[in-house]
Protein backbone atom coordinates (compact mmCIF):
# COMPACT_ATOMS: atom_id res chain seq x y z
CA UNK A 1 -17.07 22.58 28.83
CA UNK A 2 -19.52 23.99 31.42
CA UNK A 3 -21.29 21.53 33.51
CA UNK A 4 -23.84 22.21 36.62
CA UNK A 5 -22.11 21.19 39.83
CA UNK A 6 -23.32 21.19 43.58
CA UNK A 7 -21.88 24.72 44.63
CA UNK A 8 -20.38 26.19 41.56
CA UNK A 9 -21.96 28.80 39.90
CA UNK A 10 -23.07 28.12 36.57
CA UNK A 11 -20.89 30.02 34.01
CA UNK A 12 -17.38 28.63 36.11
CA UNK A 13 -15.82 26.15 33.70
CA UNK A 14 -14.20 22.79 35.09
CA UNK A 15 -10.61 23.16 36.94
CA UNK A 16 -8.56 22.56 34.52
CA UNK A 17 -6.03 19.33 34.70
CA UNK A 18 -2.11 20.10 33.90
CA UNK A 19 -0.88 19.11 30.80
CA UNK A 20 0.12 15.66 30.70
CA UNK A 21 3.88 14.86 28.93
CA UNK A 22 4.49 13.65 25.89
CA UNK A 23 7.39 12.32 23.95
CA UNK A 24 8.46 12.26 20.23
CA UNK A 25 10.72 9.97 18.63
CA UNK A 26 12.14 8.98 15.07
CA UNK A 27 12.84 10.81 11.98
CA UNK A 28 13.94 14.88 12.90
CA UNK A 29 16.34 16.20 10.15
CA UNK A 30 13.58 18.75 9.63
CA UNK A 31 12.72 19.31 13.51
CA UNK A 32 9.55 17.82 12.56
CA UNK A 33 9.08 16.39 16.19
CA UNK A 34 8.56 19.11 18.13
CA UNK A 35 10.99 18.16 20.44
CA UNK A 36 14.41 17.79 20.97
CA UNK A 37 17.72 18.88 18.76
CA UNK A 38 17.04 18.92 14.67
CA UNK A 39 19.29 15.53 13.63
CA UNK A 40 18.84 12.51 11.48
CA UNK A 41 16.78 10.07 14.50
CA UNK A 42 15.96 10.74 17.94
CA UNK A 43 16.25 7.12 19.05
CA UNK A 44 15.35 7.62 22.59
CA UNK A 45 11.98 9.35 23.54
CA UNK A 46 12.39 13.10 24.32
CA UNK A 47 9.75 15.72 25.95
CA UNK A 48 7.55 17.66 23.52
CA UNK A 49 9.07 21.20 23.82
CA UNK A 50 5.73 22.76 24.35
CA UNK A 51 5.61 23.69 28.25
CA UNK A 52 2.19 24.52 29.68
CA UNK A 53 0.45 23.77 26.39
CA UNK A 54 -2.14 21.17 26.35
CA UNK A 55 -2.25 19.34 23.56
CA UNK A 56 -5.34 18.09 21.65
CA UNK A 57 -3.78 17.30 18.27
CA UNK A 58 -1.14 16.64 16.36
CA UNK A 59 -0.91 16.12 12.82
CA UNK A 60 2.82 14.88 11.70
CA UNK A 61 4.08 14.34 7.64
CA UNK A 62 7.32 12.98 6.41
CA UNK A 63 8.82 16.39 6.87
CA UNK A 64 6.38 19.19 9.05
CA UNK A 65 4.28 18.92 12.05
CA UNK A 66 1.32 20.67 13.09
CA UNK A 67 -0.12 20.91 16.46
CA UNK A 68 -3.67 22.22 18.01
CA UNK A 69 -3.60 23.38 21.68
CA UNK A 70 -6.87 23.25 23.69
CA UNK A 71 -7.51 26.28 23.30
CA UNK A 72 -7.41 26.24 19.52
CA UNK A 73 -3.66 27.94 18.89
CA UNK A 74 -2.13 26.03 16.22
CA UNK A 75 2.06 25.22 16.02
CA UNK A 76 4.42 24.08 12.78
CA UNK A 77 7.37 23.11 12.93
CA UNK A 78 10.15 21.58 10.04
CA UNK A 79 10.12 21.78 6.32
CA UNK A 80 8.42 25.28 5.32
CA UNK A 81 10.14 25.55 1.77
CA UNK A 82 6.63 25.64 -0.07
CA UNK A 83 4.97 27.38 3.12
CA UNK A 84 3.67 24.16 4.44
CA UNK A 85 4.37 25.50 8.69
CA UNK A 86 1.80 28.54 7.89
CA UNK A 87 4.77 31.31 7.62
CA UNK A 88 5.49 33.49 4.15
CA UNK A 89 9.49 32.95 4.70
CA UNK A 90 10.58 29.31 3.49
CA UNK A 91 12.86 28.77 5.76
CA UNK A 92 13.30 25.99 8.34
CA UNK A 93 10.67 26.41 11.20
CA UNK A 94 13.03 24.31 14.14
CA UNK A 95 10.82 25.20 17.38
CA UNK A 96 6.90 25.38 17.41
CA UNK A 97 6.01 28.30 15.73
CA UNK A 98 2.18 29.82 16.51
CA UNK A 99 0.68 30.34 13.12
CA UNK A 100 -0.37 33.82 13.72
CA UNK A 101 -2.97 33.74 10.52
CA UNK A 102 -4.80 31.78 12.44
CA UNK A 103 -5.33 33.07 15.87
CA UNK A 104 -8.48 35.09 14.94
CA UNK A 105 -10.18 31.56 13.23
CA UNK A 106 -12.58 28.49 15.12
CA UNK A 107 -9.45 25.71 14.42
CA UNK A 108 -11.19 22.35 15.11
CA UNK A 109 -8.51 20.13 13.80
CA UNK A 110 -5.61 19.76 12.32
């Protein structure tokens, strides 16, 4: 947001803080996670394999992810076999994908 402060002109927005980490663990034989290798469990917490992205929020189901950057950019990842990660092919989305249908859209959630 944009906020008045002593010797900053008006229209500079806030320094921006680096993304803070976050882990994933549990259930992946879709890549649903967004992290680590596809597999039955991740038992042990691994990094979220979105460098530099800061992450505002995530929406997970039994079998697909979704994820909303700061800047409104949405990800999928897993199970697309009805089209549920955004993409027309219905294969396996294993890394986060950008859903490119939505880049020119206000995404407020997800």
């Amino acid at each position: 947001g944009l906020r008045r402060m002593p010797g900053r002109r008006q229209e500079d927005p806030e320094p921006r803080e680096p993304p803070a980490e976050a882990f994933v663990c549990g259930a992946n034989e879709s890549g649903q996670l967004l992290g680590g290798p596809v597999c039955d469990a991740l038992l042990s917490p691994v990094p979220l394999l979105l460098p530099g992205v800061r992450v505002a929020r995530v929406s997970l189901s039994l079998s697909h992810a979704l994820l909303l950057s700061d800047e409104g950019t949405v990800f999928s990842v897993g199970d697309n076999y009805c089209g549920q990660c955004g993409v027309h092919s219905p294969e396996q989305i294993t890394s986060p994908l950008r859903i490119e249908a939505l880049n020119t859209k206000a995404v407020a959630t997800v």
